[in-house]
PDB file of N, CA and C in Angstrom:
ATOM      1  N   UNK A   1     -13.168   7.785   1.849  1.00  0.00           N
ATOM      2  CA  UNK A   1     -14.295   6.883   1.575  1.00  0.00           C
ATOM      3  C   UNK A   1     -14.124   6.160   0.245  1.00  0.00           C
ATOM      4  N   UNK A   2     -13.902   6.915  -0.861  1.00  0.00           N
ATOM      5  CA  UNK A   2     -13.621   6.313  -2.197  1.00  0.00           C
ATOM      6  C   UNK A   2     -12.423   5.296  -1.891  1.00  0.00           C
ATOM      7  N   UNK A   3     -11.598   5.694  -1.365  1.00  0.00           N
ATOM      8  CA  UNK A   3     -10.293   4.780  -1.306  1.00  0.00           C
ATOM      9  C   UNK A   3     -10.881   3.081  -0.638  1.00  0.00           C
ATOM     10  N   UNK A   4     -11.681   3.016   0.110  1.00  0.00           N
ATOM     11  CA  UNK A   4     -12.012   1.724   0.530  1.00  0.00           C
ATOM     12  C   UNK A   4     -13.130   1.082  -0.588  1.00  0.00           C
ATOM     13  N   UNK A   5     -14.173   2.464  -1.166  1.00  0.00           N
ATOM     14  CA  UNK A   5     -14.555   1.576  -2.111  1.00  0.00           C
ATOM     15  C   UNK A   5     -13.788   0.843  -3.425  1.00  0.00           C
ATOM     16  N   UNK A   6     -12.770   1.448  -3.804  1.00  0.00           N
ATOM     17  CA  UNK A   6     -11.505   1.480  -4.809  1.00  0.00           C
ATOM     18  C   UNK A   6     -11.304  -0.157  -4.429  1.00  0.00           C
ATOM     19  N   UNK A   7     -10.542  -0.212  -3.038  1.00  0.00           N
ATOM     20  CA  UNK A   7     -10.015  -1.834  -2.367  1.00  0.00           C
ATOM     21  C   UNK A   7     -10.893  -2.669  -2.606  1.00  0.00           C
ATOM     22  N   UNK A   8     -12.027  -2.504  -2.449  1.00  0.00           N
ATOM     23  CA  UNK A   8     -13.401  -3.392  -1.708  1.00  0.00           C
ATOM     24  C   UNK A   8     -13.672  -4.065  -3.611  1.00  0.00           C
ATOM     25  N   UNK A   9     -13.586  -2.671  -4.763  1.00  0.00           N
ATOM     26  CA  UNK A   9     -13.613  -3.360  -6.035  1.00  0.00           C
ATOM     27  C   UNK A   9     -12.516  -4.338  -6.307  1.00  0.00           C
ATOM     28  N   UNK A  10     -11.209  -3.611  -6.619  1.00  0.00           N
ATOM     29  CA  UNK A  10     -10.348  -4.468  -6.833  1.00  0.00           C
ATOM     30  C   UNK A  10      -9.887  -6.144  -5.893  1.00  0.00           C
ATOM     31  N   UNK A  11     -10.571  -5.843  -4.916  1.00  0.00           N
ATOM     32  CA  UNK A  11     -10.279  -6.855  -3.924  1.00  0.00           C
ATOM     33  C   UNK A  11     -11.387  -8.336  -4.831  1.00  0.00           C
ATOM     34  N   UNK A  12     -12.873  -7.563  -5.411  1.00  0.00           N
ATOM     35  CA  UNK A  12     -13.503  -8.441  -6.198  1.00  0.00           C
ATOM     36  C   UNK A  12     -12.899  -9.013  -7.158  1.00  0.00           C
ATOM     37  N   UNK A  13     -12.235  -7.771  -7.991  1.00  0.00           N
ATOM     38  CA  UNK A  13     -11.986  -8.610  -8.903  1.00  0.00           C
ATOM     39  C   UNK A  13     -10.407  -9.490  -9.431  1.00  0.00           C
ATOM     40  N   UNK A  14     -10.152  -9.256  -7.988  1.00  0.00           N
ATOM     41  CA  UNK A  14      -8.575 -10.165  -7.816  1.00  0.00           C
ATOM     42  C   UNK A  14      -9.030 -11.574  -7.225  1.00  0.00           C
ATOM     43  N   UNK A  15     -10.540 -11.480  -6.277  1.00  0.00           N
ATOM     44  CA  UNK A  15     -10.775 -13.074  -6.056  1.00  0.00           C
ATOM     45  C   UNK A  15     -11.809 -13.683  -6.926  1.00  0.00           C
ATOM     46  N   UNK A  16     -12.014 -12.909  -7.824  1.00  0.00           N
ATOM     47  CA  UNK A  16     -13.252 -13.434  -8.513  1.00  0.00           C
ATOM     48  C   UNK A  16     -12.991 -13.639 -10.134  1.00  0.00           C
ATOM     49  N   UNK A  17     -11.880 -13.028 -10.373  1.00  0.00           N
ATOM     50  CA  UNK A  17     -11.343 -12.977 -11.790  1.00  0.00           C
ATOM     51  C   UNK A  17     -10.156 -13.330 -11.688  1.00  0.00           C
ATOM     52  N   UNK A  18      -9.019 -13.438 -10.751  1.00  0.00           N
ATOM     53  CA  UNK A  18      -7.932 -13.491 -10.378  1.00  0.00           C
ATOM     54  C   UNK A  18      -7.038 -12.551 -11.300  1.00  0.00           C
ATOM     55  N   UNK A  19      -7.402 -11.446 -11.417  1.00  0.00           N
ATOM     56  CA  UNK A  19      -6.259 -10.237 -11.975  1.00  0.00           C
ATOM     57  C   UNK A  19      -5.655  -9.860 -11.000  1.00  0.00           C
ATOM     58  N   UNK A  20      -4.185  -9.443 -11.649  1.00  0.00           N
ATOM     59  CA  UNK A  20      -3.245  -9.184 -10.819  1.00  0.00           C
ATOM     60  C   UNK A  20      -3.414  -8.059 -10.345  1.00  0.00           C
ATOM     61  N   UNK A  21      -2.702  -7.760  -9.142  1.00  0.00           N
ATOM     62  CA  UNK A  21      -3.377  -6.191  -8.395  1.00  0.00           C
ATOM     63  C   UNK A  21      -2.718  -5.300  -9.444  1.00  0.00           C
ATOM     64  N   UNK A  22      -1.597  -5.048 -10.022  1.00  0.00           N
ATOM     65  CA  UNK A  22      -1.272  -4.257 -10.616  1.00  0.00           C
ATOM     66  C   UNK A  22      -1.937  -3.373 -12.338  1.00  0.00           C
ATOM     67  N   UNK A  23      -2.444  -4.651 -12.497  1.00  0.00           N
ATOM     68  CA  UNK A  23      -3.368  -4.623 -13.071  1.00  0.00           C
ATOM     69  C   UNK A  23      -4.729  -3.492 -13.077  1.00  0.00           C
ATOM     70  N   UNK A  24      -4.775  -3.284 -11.778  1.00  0.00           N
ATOM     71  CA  UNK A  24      -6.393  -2.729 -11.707  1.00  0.00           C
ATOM     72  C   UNK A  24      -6.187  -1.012 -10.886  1.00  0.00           C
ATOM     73  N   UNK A  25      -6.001  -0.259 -12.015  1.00  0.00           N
ATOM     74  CA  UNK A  25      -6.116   0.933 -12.173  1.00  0.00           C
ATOM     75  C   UNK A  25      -7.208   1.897 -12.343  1.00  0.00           C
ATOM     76  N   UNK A  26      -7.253   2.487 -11.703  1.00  0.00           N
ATOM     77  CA  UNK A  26      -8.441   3.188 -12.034  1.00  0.00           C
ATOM     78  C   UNK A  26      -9.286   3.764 -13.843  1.00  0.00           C
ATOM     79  N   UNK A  27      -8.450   4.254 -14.267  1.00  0.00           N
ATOM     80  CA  UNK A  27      -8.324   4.005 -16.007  1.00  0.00           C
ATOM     81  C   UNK A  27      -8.274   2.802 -16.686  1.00  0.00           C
ATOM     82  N   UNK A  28      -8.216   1.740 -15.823  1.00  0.00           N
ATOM     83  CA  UNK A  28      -8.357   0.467 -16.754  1.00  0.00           C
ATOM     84  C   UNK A  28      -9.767   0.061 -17.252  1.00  0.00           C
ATOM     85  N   UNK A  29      -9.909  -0.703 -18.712  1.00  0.00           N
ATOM     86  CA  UNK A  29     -11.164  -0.811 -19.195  1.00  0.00           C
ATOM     87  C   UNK A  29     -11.495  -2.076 -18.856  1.00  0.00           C
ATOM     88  N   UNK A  30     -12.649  -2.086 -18.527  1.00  0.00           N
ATOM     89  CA  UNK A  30     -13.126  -3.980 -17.483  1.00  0.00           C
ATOM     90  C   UNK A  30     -13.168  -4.330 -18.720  1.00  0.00           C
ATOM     91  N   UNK A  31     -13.409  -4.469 -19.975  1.00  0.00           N
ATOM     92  CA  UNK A  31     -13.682  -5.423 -21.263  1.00  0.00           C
ATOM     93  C   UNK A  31     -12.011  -5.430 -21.584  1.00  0.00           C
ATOM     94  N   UNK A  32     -11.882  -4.718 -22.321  1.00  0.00           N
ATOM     95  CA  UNK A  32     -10.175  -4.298 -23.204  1.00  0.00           C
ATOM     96  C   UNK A  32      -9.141  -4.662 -22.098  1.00  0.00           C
ATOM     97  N   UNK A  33      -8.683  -3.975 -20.941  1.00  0.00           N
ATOM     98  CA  UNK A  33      -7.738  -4.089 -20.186  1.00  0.00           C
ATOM     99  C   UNK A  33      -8.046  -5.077 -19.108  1.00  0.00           C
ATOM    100  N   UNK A  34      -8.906  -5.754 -18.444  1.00  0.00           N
ATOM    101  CA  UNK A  34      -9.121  -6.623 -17.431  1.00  0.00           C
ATOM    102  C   UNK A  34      -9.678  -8.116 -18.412  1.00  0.00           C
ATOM    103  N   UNK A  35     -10.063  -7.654 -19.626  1.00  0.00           N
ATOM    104  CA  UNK A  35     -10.938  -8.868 -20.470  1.00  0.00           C
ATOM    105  C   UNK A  35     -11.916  -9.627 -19.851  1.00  0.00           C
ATOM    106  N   UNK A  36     -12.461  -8.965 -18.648  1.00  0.00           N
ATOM    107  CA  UNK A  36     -13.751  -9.505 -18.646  1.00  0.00           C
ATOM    108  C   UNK A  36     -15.082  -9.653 -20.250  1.00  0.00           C
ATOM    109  N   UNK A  37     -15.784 -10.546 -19.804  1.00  0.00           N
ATOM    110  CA  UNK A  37     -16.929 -10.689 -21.102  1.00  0.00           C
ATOM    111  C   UNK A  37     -18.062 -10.097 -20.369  1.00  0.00           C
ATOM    112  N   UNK A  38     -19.272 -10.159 -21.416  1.00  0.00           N
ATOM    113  CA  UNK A  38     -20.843 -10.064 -20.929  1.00  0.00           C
ATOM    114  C   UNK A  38     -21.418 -11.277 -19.745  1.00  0.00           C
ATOM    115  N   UNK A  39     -20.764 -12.427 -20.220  1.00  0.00           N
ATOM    116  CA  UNK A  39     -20.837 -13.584 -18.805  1.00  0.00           C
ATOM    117  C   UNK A  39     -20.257 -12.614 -17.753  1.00  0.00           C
ATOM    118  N   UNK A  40     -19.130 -12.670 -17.682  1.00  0.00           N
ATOM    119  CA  UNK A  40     -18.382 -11.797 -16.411  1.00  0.00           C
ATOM    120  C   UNK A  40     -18.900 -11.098 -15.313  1.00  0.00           C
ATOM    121  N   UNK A  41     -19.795 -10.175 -16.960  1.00  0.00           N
ATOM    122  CA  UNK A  41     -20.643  -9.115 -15.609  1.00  0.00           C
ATOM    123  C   UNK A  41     -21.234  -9.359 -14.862  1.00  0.00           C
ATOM    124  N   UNK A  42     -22.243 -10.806 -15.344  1.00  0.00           N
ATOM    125  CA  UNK A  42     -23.307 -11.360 -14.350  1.00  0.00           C
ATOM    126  C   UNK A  42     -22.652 -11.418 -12.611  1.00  0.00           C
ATOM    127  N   UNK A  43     -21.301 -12.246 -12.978  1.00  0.00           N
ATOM    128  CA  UNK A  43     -20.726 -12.697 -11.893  1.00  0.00           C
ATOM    129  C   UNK A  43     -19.767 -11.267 -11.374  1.00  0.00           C
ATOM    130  N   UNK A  44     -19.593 -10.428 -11.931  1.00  0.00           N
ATOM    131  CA  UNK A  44     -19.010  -9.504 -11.614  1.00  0.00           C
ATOM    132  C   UNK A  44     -20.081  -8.404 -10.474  1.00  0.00           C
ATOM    133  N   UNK A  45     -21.371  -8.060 -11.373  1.00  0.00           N
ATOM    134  CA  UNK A  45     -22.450  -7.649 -10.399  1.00  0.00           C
ATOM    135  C   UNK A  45     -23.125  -8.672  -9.217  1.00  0.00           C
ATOM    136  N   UNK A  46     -23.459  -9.875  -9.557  1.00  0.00           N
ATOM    137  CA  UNK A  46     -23.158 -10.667  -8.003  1.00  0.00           C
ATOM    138  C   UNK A  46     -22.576 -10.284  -7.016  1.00  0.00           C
ATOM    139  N   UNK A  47     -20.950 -10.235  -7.145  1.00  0.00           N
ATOM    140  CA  UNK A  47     -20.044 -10.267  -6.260  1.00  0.00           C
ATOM    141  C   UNK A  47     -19.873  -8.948  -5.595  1.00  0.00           C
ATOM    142  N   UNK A  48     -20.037  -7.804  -6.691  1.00  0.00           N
ATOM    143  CA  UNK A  48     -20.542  -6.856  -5.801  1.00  0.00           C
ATOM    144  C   UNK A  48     -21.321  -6.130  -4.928  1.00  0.00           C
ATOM    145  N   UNK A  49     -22.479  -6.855  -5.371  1.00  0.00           N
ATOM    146  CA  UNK A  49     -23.989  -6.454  -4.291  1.00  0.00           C
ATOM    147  C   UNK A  49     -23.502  -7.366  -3.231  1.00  0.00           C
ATOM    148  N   UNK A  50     -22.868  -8.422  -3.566  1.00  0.00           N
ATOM    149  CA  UNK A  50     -22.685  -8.934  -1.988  1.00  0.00           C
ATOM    150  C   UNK A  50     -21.648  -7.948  -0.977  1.00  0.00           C
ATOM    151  N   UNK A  51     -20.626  -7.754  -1.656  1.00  0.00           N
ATOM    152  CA  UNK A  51     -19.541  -7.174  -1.335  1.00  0.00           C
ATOM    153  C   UNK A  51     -20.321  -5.529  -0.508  1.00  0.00           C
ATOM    154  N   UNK A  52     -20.962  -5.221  -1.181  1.00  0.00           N
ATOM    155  CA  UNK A  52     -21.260  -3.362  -1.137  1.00  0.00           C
ATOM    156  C   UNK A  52     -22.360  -3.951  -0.379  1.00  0.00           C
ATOM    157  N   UNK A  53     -23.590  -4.519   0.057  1.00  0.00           N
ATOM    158  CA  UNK A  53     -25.530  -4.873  -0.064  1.00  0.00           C
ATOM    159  C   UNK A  53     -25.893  -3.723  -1.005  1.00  0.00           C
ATOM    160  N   UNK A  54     -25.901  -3.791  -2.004  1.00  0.00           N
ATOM    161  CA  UNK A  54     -26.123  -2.623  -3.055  1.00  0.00           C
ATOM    162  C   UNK A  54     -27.191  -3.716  -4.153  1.00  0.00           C
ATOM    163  N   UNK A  55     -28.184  -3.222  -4.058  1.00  0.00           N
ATOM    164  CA  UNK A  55     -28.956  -3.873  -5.354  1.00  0.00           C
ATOM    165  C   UNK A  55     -28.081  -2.906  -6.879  1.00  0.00           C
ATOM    166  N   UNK A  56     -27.623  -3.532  -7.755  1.00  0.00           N
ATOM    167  CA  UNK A  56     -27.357  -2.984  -9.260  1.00  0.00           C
ATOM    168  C   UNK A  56     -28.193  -3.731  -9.934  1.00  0.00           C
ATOM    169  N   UNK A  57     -28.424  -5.074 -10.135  1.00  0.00           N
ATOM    170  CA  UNK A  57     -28.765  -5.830 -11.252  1.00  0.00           C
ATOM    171  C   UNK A  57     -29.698  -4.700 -12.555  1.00  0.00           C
ATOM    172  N   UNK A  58     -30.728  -4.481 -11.622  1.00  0.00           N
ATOM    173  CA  UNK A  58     -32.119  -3.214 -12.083  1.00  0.00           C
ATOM    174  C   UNK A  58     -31.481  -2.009 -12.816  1.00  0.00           C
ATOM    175  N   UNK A  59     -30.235  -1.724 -12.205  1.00  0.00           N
ATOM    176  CA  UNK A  59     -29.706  -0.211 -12.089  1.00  0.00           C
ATOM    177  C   UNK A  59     -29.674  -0.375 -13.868  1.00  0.00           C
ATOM    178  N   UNK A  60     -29.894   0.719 -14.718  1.00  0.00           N
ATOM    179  CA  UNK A  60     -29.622   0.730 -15.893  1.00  0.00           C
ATOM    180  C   UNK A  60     -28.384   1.292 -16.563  1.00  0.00           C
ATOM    181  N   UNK A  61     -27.802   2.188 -15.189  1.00  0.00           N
ATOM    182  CA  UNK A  61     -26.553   2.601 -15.119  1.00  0.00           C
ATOM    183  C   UNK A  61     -25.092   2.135 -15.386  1.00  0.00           C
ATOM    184  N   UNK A  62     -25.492   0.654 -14.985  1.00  0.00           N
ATOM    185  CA  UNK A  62     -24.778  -0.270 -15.195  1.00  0.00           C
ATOM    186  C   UNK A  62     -23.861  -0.543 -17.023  1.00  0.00           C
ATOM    187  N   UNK A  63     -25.016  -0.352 -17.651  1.00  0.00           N
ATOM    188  CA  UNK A  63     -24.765  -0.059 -19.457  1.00  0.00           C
ATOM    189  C   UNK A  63     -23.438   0.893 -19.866  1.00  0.00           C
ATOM    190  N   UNK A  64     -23.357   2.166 -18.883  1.00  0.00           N
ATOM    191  CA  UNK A  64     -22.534   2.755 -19.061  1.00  0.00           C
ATOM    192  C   UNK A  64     -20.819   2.976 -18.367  1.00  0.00           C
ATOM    193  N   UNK A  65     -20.874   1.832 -17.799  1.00  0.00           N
ATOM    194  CA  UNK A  65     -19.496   1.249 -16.940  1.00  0.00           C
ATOM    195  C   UNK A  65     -18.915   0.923 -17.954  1.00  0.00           C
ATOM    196  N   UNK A  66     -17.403   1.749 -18.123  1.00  0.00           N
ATOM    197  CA  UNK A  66     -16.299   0.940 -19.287  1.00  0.00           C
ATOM    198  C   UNK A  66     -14.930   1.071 -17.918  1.00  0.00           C
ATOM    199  N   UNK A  67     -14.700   1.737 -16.539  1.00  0.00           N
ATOM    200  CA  UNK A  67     -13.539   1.822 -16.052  1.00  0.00           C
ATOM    201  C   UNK A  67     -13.704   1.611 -14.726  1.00  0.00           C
ATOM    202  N   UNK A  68     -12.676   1.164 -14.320  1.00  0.00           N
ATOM    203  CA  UNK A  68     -12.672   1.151 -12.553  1.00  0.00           C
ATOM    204  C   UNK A  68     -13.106   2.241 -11.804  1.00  0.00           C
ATOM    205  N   UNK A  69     -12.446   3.036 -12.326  1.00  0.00           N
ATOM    206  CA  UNK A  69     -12.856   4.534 -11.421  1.00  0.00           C
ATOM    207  C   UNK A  69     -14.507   4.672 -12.036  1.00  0.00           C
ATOM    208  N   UNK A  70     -15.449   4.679 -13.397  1.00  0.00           N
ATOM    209  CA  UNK A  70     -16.751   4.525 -13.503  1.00  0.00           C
ATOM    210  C   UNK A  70     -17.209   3.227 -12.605  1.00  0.00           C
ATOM    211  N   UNK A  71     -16.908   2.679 -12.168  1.00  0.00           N
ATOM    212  CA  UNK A  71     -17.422   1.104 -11.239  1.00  0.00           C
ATOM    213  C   UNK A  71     -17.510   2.107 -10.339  1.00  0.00           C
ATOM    214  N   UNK A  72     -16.209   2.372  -9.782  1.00  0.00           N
ATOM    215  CA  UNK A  72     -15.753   3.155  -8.193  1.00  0.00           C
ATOM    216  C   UNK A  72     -17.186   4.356  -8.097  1.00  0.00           C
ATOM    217  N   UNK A  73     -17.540   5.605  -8.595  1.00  0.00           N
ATOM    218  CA  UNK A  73     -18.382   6.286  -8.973  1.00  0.00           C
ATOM    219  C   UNK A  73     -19.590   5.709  -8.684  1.00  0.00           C
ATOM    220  N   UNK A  74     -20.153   4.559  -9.925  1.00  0.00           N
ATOM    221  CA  UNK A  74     -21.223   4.097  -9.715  1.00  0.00           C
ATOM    222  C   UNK A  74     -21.754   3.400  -8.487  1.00  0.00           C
ATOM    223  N   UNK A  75     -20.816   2.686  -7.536  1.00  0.00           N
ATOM    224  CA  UNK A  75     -20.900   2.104  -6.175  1.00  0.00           C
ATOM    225  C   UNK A  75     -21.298   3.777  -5.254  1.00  0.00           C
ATOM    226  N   UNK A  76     -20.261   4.811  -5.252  1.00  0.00           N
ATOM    227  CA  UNK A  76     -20.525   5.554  -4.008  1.00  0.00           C
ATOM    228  C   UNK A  76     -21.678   6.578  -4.464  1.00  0.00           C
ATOM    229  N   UNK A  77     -22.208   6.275  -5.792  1.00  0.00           N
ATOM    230  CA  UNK A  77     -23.719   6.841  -6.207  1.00  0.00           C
ATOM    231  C   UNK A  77     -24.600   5.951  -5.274  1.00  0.00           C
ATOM    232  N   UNK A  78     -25.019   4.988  -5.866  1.00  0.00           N
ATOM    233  CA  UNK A  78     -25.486   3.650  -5.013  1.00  0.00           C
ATOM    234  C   UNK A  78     -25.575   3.763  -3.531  1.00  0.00           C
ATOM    235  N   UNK A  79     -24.051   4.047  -2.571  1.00  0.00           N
ATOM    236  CA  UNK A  79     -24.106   3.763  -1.204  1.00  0.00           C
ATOM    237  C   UNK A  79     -25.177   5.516  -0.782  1.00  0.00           C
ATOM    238  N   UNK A  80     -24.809   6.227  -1.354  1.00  0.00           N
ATOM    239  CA  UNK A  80     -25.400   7.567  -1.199  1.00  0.00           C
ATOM    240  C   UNK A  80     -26.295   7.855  -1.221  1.00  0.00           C
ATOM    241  N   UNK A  81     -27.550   7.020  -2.388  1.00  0.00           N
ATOM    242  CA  UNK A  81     -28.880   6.862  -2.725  1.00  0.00           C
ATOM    243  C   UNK A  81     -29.073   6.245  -1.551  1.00  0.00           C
ATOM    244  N   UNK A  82     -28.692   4.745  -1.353  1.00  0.00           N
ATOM    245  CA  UNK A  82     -29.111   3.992  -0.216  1.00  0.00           C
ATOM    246  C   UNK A  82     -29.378   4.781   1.620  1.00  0.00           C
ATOM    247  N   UNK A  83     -28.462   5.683   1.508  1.00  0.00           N
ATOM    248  CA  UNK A  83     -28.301   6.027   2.908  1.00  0.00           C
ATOM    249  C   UNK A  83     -29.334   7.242   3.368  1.00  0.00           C
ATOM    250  N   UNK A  84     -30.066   7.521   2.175  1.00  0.00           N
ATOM    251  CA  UNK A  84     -30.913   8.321   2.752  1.00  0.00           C
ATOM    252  C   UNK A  84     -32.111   8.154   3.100  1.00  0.00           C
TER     253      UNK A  84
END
């Protein structure tokens, strides 16, 4: 299950940021290692509620995302809350 949410991120942010796949590691930092900004996120959380139907914008959780694998986490928190 994680493994498709893993794709489903990086798949965002290879069409939405155009980073290279190699690039996007689970230990990588979305500010430092991907150089996304605070703009970014806007468009970064967009693309994922579309991607996932996951409301985040609200989520306050969001504050504490610095890595792919914390993105990855915070999505299958999200799909898990949602499904019940």
């Amino acid at each position: 299950m994680s493994d498709q949410i893993e794709t489903m991120i990086n798949e965002v942010f290879e069409e939405s940021f155009e980073i290279e796949k190699d690039q996007l590691k689970p230990e990588a930092n979305i500010f430092e290692d991907l150089g996304l900004d605070s703009l970014d996120v806007v468009d970064l959380v967009v693309a994922l509620q579309k991607k996932f139907k996951v409301e985040i914008r609200t989520d306050e959780r969001i504050k504490e995302i610095r890595t792919l694998k914390d993105l990855c986490e915070f999505i299958k928190d999200l799909q898990a809350e949602g499904s019940h």
